[in-house]
Structures are given as C-alpha cells and as structure tokens.
Protein backbone atom coordinates (compact mmCIF):
# COMPACT_ATOMS: atom_id res chain seq x y z
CA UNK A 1 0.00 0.00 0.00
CA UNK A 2 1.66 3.33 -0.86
CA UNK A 3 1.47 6.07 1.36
CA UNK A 4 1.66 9.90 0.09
CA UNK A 5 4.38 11.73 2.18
CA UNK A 6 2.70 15.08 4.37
CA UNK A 7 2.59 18.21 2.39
CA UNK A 8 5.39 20.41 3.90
CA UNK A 9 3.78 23.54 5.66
CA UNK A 10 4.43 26.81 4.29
CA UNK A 11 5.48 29.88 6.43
CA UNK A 12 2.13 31.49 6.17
CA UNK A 13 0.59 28.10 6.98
CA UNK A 14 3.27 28.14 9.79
CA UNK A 15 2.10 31.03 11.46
CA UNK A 16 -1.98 30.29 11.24
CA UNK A 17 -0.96 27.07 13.23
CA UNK A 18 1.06 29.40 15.86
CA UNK A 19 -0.45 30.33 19.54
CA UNK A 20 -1.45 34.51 19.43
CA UNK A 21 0.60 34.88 22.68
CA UNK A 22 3.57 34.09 20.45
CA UNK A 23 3.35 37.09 19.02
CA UNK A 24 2.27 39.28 22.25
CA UNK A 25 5.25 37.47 23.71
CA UNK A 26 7.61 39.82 21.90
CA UNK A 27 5.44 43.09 21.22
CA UNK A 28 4.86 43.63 24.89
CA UNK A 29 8.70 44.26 25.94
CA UNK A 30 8.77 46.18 22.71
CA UNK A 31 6.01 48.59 23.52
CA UNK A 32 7.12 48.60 27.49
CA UNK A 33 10.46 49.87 26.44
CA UNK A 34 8.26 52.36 23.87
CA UNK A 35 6.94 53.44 26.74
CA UNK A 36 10.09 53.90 28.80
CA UNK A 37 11.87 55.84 25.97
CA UNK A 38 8.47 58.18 25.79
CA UNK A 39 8.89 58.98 29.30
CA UNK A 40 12.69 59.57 29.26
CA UNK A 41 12.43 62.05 26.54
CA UNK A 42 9.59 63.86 28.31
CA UNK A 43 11.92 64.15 32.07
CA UNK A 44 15.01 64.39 30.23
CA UNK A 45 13.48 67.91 28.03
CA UNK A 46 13.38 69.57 31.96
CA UNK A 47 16.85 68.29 32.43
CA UNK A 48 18.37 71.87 31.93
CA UNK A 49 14.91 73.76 31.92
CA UNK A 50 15.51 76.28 34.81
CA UNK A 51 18.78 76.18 37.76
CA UNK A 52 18.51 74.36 40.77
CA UNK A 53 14.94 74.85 42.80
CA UNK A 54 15.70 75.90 46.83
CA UNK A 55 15.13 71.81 48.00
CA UNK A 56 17.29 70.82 45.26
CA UNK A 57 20.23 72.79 46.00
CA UNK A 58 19.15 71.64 49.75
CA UNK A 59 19.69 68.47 49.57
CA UNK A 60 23.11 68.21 47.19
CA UNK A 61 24.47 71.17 49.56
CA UNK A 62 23.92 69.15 52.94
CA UNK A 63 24.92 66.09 50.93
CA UNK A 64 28.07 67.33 50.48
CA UNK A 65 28.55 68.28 53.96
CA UNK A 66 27.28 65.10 55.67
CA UNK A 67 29.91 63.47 52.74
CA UNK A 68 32.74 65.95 54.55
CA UNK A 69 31.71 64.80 57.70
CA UNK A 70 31.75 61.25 57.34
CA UNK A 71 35.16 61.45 55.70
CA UNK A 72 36.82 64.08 57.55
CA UNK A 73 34.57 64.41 60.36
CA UNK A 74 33.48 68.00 59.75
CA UNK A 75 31.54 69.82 61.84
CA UNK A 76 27.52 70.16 60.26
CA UNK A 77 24.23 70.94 60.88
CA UNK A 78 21.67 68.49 62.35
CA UNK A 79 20.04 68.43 59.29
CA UNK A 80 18.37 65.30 60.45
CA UNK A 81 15.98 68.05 63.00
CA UNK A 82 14.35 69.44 60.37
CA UNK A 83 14.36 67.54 57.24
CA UNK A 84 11.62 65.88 55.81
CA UNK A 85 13.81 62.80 55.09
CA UNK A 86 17.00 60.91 56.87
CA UNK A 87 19.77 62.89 55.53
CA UNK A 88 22.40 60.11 55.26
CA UNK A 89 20.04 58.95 52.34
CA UNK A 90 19.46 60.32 49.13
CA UNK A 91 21.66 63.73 49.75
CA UNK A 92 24.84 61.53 50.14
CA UNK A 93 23.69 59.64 46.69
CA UNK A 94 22.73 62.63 45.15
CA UNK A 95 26.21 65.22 46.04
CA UNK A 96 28.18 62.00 45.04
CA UNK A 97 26.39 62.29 41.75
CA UNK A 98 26.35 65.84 41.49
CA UNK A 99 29.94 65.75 42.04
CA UNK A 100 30.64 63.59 39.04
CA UNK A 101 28.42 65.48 36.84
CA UNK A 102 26.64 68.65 38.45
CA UNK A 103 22.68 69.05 39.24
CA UNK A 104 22.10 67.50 35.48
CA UNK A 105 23.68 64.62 36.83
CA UNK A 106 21.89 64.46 39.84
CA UNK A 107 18.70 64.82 38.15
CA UNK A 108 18.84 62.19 35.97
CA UNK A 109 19.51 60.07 38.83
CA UNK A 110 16.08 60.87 39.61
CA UNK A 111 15.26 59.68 35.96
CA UNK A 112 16.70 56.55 36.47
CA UNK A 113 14.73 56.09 39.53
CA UNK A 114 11.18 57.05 37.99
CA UNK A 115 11.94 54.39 34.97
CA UNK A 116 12.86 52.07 37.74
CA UNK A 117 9.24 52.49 39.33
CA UNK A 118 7.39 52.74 35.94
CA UNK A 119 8.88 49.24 35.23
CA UNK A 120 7.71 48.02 39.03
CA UNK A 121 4.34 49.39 37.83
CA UNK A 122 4.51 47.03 34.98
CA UNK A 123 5.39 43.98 36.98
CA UNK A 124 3.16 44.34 39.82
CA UNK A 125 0.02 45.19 37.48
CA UNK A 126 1.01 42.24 35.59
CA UNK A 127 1.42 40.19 38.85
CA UNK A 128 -2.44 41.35 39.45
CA UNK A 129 -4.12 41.49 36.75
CA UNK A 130 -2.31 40.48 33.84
CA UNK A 131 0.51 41.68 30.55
CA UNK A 132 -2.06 44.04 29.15
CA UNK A 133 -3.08 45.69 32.52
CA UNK A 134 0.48 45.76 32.62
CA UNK A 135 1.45 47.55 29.95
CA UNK A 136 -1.56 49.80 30.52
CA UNK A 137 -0.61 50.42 34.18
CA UNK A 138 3.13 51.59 32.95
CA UNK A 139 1.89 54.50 30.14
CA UNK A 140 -0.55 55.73 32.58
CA UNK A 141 2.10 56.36 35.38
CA UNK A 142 4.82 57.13 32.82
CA UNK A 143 2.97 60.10 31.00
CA UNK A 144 1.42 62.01 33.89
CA UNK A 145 2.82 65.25 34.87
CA UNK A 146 4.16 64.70 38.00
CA UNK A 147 6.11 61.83 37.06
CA UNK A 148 7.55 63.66 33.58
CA UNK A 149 9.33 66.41 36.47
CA UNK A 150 10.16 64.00 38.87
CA UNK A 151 12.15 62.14 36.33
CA UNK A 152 14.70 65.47 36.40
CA UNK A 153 14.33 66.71 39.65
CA UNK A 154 16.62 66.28 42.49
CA UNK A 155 15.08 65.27 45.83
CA UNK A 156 14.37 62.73 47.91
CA UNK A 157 11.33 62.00 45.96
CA UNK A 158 12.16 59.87 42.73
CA UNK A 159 14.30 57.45 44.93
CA UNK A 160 11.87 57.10 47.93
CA UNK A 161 8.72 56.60 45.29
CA UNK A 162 10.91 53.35 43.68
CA UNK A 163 11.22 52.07 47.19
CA UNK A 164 7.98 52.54 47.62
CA UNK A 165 7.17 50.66 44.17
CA UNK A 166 9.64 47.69 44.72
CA UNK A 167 8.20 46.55 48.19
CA UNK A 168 4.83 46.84 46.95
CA UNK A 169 6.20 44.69 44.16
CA UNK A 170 7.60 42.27 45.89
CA UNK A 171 4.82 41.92 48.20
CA UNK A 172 2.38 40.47 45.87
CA UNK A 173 5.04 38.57 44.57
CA UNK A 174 5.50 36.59 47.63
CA UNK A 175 4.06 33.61 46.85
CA UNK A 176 4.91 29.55 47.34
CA UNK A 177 8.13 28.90 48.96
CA UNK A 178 9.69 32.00 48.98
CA UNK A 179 6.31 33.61 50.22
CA UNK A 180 7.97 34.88 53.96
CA UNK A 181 11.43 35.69 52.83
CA UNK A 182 10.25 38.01 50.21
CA UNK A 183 7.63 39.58 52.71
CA UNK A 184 10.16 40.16 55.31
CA UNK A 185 12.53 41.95 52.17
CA UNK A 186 9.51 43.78 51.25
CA UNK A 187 9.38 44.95 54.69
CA UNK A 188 13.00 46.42 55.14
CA UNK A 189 12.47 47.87 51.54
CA UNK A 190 9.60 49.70 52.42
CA UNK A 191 10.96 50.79 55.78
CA UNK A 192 13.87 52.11 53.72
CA UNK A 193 11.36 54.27 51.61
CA UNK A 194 9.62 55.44 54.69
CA UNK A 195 13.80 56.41 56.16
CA UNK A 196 14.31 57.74 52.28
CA UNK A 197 11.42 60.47 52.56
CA UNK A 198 9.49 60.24 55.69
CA UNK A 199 5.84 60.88 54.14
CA UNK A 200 5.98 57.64 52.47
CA UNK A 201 4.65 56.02 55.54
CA UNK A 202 1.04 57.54 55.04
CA UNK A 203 1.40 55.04 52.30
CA UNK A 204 2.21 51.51 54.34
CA UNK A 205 -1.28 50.57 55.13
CA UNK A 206 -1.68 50.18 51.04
CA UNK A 207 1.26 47.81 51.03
CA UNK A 208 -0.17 46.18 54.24
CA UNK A 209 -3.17 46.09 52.28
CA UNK A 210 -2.26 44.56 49.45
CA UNK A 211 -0.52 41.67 51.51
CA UNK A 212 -3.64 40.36 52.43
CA UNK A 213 -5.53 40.80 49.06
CA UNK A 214 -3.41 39.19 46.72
CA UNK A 215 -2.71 36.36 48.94
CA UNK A 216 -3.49 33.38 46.93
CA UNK A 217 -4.36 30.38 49.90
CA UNK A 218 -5.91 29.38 51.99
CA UNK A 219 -9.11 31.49 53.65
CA UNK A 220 -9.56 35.07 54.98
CA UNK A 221 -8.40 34.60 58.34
CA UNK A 222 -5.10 33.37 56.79
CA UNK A 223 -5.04 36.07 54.68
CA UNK A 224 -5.37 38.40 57.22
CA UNK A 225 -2.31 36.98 59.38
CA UNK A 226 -0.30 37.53 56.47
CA UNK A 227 -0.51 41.11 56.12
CA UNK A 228 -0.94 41.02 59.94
CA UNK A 229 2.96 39.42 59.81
CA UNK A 230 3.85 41.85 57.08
CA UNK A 231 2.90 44.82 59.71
CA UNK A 232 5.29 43.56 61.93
CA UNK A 233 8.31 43.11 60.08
CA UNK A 234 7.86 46.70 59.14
CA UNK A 235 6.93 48.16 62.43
CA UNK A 236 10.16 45.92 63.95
CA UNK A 237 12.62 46.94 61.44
CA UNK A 238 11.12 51.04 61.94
CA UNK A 239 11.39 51.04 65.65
CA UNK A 240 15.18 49.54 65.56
CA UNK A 241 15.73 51.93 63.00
CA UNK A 242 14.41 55.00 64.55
CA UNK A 243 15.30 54.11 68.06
CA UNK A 244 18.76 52.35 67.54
CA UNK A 245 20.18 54.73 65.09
CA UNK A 246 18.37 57.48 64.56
CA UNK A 247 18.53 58.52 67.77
CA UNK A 248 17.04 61.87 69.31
CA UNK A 249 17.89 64.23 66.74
CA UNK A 250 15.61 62.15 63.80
CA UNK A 251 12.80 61.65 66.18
CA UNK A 252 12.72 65.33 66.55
CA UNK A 253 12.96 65.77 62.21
CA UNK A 254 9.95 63.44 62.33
CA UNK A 255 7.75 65.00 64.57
CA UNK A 256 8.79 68.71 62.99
CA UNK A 257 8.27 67.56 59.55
CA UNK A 258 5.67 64.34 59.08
CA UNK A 259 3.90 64.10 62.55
CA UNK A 260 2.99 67.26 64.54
CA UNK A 261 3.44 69.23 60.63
CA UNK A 262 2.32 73.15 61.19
CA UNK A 263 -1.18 73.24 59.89
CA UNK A 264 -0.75 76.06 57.09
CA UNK A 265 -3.93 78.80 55.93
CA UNK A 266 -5.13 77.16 52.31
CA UNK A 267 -8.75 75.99 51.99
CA UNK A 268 -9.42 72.21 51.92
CA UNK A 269 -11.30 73.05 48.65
CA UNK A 270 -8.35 74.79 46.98
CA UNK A 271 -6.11 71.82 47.78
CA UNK A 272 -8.61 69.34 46.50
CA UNK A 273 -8.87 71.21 43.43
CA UNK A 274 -5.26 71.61 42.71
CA UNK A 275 -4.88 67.62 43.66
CA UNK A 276 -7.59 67.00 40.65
CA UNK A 277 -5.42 68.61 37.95
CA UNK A 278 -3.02 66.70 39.20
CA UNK A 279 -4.24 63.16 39.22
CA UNK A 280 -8.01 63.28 38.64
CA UNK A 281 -8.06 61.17 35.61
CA UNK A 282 -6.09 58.65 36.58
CA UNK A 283 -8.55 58.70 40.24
CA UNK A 284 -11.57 58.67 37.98
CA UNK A 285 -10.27 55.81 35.68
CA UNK A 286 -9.32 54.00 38.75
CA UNK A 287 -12.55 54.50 40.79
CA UNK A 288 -14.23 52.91 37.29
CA UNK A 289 -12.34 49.44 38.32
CA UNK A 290 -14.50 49.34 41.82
CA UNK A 291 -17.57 49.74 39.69
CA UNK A 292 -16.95 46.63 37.03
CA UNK A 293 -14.75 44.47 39.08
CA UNK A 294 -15.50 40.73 38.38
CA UNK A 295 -14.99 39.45 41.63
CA UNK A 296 -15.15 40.73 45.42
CA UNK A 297 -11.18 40.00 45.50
CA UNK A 298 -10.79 42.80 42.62
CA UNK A 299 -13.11 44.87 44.00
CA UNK A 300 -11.20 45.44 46.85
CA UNK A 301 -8.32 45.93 45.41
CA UNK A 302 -9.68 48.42 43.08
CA UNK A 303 -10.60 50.13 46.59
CA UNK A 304 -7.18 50.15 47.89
CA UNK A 305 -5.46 50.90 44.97
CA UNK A 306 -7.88 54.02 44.16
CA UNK A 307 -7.97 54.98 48.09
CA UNK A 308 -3.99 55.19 47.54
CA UNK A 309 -4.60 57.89 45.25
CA UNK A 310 -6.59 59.80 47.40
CA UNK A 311 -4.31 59.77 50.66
CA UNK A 312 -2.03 63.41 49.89
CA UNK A 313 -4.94 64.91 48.88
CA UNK A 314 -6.98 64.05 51.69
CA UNK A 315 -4.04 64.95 54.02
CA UNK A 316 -3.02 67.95 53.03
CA UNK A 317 -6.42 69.56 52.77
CA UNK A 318 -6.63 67.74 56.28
CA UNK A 319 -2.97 69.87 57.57
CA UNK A 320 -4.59 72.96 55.21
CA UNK A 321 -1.13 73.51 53.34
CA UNK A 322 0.04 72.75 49.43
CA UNK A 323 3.97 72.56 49.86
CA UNK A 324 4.81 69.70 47.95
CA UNK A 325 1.61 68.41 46.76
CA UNK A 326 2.33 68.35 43.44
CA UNK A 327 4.71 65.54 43.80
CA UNK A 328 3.27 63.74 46.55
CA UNK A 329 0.38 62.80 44.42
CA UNK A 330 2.54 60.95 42.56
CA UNK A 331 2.99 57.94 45.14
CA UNK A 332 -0.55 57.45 45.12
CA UNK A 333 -0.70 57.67 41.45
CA UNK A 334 1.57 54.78 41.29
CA UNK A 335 -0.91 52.63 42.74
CA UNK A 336 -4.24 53.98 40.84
CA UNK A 337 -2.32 53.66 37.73
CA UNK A 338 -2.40 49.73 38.53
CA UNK A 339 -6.43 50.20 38.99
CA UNK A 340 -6.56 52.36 35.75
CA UNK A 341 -4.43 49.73 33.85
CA UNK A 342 -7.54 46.80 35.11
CA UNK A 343 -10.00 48.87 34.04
CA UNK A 344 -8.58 50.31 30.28
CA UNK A 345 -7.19 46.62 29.71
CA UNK A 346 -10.89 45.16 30.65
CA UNK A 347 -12.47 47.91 28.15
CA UNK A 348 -10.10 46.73 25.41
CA UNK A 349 -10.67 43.32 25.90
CA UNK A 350 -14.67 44.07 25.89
CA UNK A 351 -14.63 46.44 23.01
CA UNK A 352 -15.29 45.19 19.31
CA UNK A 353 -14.41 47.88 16.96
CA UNK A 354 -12.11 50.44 19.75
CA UNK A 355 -9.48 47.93 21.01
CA UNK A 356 -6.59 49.40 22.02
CA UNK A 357 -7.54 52.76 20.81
CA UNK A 358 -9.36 53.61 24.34
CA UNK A 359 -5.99 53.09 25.91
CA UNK A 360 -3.45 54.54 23.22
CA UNK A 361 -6.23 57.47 23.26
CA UNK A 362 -6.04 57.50 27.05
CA UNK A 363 -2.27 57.35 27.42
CA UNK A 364 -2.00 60.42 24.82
CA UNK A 365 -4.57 62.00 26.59
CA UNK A 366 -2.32 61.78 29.53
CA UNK A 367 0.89 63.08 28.01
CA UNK A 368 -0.54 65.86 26.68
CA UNK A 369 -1.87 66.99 29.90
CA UNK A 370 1.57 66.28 32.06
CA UNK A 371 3.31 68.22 28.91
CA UNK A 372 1.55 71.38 30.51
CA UNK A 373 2.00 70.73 34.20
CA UNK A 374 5.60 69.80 33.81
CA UNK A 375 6.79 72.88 32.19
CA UNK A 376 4.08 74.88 34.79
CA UNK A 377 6.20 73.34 37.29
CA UNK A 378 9.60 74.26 35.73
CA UNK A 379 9.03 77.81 35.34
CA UNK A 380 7.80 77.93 38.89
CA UNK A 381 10.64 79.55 40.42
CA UNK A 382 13.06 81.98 38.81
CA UNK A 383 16.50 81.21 36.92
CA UNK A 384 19.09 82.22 39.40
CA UNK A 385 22.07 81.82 36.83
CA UNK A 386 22.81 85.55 36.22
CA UNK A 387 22.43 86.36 40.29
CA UNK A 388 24.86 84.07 40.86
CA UNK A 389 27.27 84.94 38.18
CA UNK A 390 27.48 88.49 39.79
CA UNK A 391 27.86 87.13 43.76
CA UNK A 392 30.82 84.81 42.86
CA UNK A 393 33.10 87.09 42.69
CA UNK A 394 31.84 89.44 45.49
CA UNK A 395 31.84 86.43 47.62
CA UNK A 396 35.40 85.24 46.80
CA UNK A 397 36.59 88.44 48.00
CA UNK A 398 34.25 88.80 51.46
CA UNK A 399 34.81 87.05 54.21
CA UNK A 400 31.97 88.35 56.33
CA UNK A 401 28.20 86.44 56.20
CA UNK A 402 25.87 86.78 53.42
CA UNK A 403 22.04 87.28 53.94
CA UNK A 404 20.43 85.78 50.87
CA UNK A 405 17.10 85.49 49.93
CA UNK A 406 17.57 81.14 48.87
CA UNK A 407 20.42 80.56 51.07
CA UNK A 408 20.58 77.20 49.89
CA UNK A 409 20.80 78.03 46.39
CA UNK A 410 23.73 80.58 47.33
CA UNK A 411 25.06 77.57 49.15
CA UNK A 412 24.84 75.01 46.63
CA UNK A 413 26.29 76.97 43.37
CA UNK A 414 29.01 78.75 45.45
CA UNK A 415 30.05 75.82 47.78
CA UNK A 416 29.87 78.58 50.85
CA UNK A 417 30.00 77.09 54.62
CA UNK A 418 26.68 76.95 56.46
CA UNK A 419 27.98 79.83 58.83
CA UNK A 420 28.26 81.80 56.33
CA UNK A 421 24.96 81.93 54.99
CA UNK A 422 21.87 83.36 56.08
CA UNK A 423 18.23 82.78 54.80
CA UNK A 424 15.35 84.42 55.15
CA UNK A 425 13.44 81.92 56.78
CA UNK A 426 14.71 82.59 60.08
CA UNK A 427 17.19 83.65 62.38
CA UNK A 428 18.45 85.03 65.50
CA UNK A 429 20.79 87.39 66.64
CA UNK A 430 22.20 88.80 69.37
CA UNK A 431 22.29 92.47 70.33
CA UNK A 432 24.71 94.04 72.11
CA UNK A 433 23.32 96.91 73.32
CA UNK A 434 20.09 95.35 74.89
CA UNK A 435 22.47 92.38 75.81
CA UNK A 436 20.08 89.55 74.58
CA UNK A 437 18.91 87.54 71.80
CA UNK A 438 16.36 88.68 69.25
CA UNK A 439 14.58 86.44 66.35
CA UNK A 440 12.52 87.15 63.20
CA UNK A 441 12.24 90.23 61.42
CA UNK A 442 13.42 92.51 63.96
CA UNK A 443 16.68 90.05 64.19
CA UNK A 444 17.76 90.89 60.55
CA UNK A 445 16.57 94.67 60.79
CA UNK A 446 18.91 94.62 63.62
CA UNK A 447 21.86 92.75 62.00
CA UNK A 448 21.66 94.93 58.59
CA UNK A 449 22.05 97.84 61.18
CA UNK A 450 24.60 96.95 62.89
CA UNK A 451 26.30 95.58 59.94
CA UNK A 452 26.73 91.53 60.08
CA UNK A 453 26.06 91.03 56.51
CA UNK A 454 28.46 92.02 54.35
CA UNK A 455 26.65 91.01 51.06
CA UNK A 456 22.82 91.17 51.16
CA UNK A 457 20.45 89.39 47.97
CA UNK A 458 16.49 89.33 48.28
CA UNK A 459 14.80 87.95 45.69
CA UNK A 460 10.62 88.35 46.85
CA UNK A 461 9.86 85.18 45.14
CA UNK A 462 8.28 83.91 48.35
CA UNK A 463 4.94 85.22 48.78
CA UNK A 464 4.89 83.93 52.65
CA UNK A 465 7.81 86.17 53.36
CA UNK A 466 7.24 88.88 51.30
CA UNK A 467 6.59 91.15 54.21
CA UNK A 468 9.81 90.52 56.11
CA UNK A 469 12.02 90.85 53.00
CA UNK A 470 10.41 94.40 52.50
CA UNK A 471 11.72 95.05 56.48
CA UNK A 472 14.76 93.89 55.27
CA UNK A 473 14.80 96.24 51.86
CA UNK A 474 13.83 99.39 54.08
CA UNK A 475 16.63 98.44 56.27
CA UNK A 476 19.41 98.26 54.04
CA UNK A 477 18.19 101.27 51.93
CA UNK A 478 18.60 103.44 55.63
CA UNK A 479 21.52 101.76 56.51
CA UNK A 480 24.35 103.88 55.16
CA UNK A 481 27.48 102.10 54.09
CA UNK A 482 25.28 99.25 51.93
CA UNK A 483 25.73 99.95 47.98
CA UNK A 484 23.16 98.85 45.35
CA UNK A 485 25.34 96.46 42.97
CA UNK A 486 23.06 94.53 40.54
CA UNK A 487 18.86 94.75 39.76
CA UNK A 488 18.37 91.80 37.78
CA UNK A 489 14.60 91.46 36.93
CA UNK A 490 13.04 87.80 36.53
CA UNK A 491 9.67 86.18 35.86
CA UNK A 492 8.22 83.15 36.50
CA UNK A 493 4.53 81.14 36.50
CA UNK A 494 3.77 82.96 39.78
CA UNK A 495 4.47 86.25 39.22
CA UNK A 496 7.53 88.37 38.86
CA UNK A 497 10.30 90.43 40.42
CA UNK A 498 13.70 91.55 40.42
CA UNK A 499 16.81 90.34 42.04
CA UNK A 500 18.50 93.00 44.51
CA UNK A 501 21.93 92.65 45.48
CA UNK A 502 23.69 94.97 47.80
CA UNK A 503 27.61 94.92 49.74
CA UNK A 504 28.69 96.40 52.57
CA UNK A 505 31.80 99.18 51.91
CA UNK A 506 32.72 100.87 55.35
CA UNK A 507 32.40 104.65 54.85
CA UNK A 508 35.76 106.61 54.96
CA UNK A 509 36.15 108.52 57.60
C-alpha cells in the first residue's frame, strides 16, 4: 500500500498554526520599552529647563557636607531636625552624583529612579491582573505630569517613590516557597522608603493592604495573618531603626516635619482642586475598576489601589497647606495607575471595533496633559544663573556672612559654609546693646544695622515672606554704608520680580 508523504507547511501556513501569545510574547517588551523611551524624553526635556529649585540645592548642599563629615569628620548641621527625610540617604547619593556630573547629573539620577518604578508598575500590574493591565498600568504612570518632572528633579522624591514601588512589588510577589522571605525583604524595603522620605509612611497601610488581598491560599483569616505578619516586620525593622540609630535628633525631624506638621492657611477646597489637575483622571479611571470588578477580590483591590490615590490629597487639605503636593500625588498615582491599567485593559478586551484605541487614546490624553503641568512646574521659580554669576566674585573676595534670599541656592552653586549663609526663613541674633537675643524680622533689621552682613540678595519670590524681605529692603536702603550692585529682573509662572543685590563698603572717615 503506498502512502503519500505530508505536504510540507508553508510559512504562512506556519504562522496560522502558531499560539497569538507568540506574538504578544515579543510586542509587549517592545512597547514597554516604547513606553520607557516616551517617558525619558519627556523628564530628560526639563533636564536643563531652569537652575537648581531651593530643595534641590538643599539636599546636594547638605549632601556634600554630611559626605565631609563622614570622611573628615566635619563639623555640620543636624540636618536630620528638620528635614523631611534621613539625611544620610538620598543627599549623600545625590552630592556624590552631582559631584561627578553637576545638578544635570543628579537629576537624571532621579530619571533613572522614575523608569525604575514605571517598570515596578509594569510587573506588579502584571502580577495582578495580567501583561495588558500591565502595559496599561506603565503608560498611565509614565505620561502624567508629575512623574515627567520627577524624572529630572533632584530630591528625595524619585528614589523614595521606587522604594515605595519595589516593596509593593515584591509583596504580591511573595508567593509559594519564597512567600515569607520576600515579605520580610519587602518589609525592610519599604521601611527604607519610609527612612528615604518620611511621608511615604502615610502610604504603608496600602502595602499592608495589598498583603492580604493578593494572597493566593488558603481562607480570609489566613489572609489576614499575612498582612498582619507583614505589619510587623515593618513596624520591627522602623522602631530599631528610629530608636537604635536614629537617635534623638531624627525623632525630633519626624515630629517637625511628618507628625505634629504646622497646619498652614489654604482651603481644603483649593487643595482638593489643585490635587484633581493633578491626578483626577487617573482617580476617575481607577474608581471605574471598583464599579466593574469581576470578583469581590478585585473589587477590593480596586478600593485600595484608588484609596492610595486619594491619601495626599486628603491629608493635606486635612494639615490645610500645598507645599509639595504636586509631587506627593505621585505615590498614590503609582498605585491607581495599577487600577486604571484593570479597568482600560478590561475595556479593550470588551470592546469590538475600539481595542486598544481607548488606551493609546487614554495614554496620549495623559501626556498631553503632564506636557503642561511639567513645564508649569519648571518655570515655577526663577533662573538664578545671572544672580549668581554676579555674587561669585563678590563672595570670593568677602569674608563676612551673606544674607540671601535662597540661602541654599547661594550655598549650593558657590560651595559657601553653612555659617556663612543666612536665609530668610529665620534667624536670630544677638544684640549688644540690649544684651540679649532677638529672632525674626526685627533680628535681621537689627543685624543689617549693625552691619553683620556684608553682602545682602532678596529675591521676593516667596509670597509667605514677602513682608519681612520688604523690612529687610527698608533696612538696608537706611543703613548707610550698603551699595546697590546689581537689579536683575526675573519672571516666572507665579508672578515676577527683580533680584536686589547689595555689599557692605565701610564709609571713609
């Protein structure tokens, strides 16, 4: 009996025989790394968009100091009293960058950090909900505005927000055998995060949270004891933290800056509103996932994830004060975007004729909007370049203190001592005449008077202070022996002014 050999297949026959994953298999990374390269371009743009913002030049300025005083032992401030983050941290990472490369440098460290947590966005949506939500999740976090300037802006931010990310990560990753191990590392990450930028912690019951939801056995009581175990770790690894090495002088930052915070004047309403242009889409899109959630396990997710979102928000309007909003929505953006990614990925998956045009359309959407509030952000504050170009030489020759309106700006480009330097946002000083100590306005009137400063700069960019530096204007302007030396004019989002600049010349006699 003869048998007739098998037709060979052709390639087109080939690939009608192959699985459609195949193919997703390989587009996916593609359009995740599409993704990363959008958001690079749109941080990197702000790269060299304005000079360094008063908490960037902050930050690199201490950094360099607590870098002198590790090495050398140098004497410091205790920056850890009064900043908003442990300053061993990200300044030390960020002055050893900036010394390499300058504040470009040490922003795109921040850049590297954002891609980082847009990638951990990707993973842990994927980990969820699946690839698509995935990808989704990643170009909803990637394109929003607060994440397009916190990709080239250096502060603790960027690197505490990828903590953040990779402990909620690993969290829902810790399943089967390696389920504790990779809870208790999720734990010392996330305390990390919380030592990284102190605010973070308002964010820990989310991770807690998401402990017990995305456990995957056994019923809800053991559910519960795992995030229940997960609390501990962190609260364990905190307290030794805090207590063992921190010491008084953090405890004090912590209470100053996170817990007892000064309750500021700005309406609840405004705040809301301002935290809407922010992140309202991505809150909307993400409330959408409670509302179509298959299952009461996804719907509660979709409750803590979009609940995330609305934590800095509902704080600040709680403390009445904006500083810093605008990036703090961005931790709890990092979360909804995992909720928006569920619900845009279940609408593509639904839809016969849109597909993935609701999402591309969404994403787009996105950019667009972030394209505005990043360079609103930007051109917040004004370009101190030609200031500065006019007090480096002033200062090389002086060797008395400087008042200046962003001391740590003055600090920062001219590499001045901290006794040097003077802000505007306090200080004291002691008069001779009454024989004791006098603070505030009144303390710089008196100081210009008698004259401590040799070089004096105001700027008036602060609004909150705008009635001391106009004591401190009428003071120098009656003071004799102070001489006018530059009027440099700027303009920013907010308004505009005019650098002053004045130096002390003793009168001849």
């Amino acid at each position: 009996m003869r048998t007739s050999a098998k037709p060979e297949l052709t390639e087109k026959h080939k690939a009608a025989y192959r699985p459609k994953h195949h193919h997703r298999n390989y587009l996916i990374p593609g359009l995740l790394l599409a993704i990363l390269g959008c958001q690079a371009a749109l941080s990197v743009r702000l790269v060299w968009a304005n000079t360094a913002f008063n908490d960037e030049a902050l930050y690199l300025w201490s950094g360099h100091l607590e870098i002198a005083h590790l090495l050398h032992g140098t004497k410091i401030p205790a920056f850890q009293t009064y900043f908003s983050g442990a300053p061993v941290i990200y300044p030390v990472l960020g002055a050893a960058v900036d010394s390499q490369g300058g504040l470009a440098a040490a922003r795109l460290l921040s850049l590297a950090f954002m891609l980082g947590a847009t990638c951990l966005v990707y993973a842990t949506a994927t980990r969820i909900f699946g690839r698509r939500a995935g990808l989704i999740a990643a170009a909803v976090f990637a394109f929003i505005g607060p994440v397009q300037y916190l990709g080239a802006f250096a502060t603790y931010d960027a690197m505490a927000l990828f903590f953040l990310a990779l402990a909620a990560c690993l969290t829902v990753s810790a399943r089967g055998r390696l389920s504790e191990p990779l809870l208790i590392l999720a734990a010392l990450v996330l305390a990390f995060a919380d030592a990284t930028k102190y605010s973070v912690a308002l964010w820990n019951p989310i991770v807690i949270l998401l402990a017990v939801f995305t456990a995957t056995r056994g019923g809800w009581l053991r559910q519960v004891l795992r995030g229940a175990r997960f609390a501990i770790y962190l609260a364990v690894t905190i307290l030794i933290a805090v207590f063992r090495y921190g010491g008084s002088g953090y405890i004090k930052g912590i209470e100053f800056t996170t817990l007892a915070r000064q309750y500021g004047t700005v309406p609840s309403a405004a705040i809301l509103r301002d935290s809407a242009y922010w992140i309202g889409l991505v809150l909307l899109i993400a409330l959408r996932g409670v509302v179509i959630a298959r299952t009461p396990r996804i719907r509660l997710l979709c409750v803590t994830l979009a609940g995330a979102v609305l934590l800095a928000p509902l704080e600040q309007a709680r403390i009445h004060t904006q500083t810093s909003l605008d990036k703090h929505v961005a931790f709890g953006a990092w979360f909804g975007a995992i909720a928006a990614g569920y619900v845009l990925a279940q609408a593509v998956e639904r839809s016969k004729y849109t597909k993935w045009r609701i999402a591309a359309g969404t994403a787009l959407l996105l950019a667009a909007i972030g394209f505005v509030q990043s360079n609103t952000f930007y051109a917040a504050w004004p370009n101190s370049r030609s200031i500065i170009a006019v007090m480096r030489p002033l200062e090389r020759s002086s060797a008395g203190h400087t008042l200046a309106g962003q001391g740590a700006v003055v600090n920062y480009y001219l590499g001045l001592s901290p006794a040097r330097v003077t802000n505007t946002f306090g200080f004291g000083y002691w008069d001779k005449p009454s024989q004791r100590r006098i603070f505030g306005t009144p303390a710089y009137v008196d100081a210009i008077r008698h004259h401590y400063f040799s070089i004096v700069e105001l700027d008036f960019s602060f609004t909150a202070r705008r009635s001391r530096d106009d004591h401190i204007l009428a003071a120098v302007e009656a003071t004799p022996g102070y001489h006018l030396i530059a009027t440099i004019p700027w303009r920013s989002n907010f308004g505009h002014s005019q650098f002053m600049l004045w130096q002390y010349e003793p009168q001849e006699k």
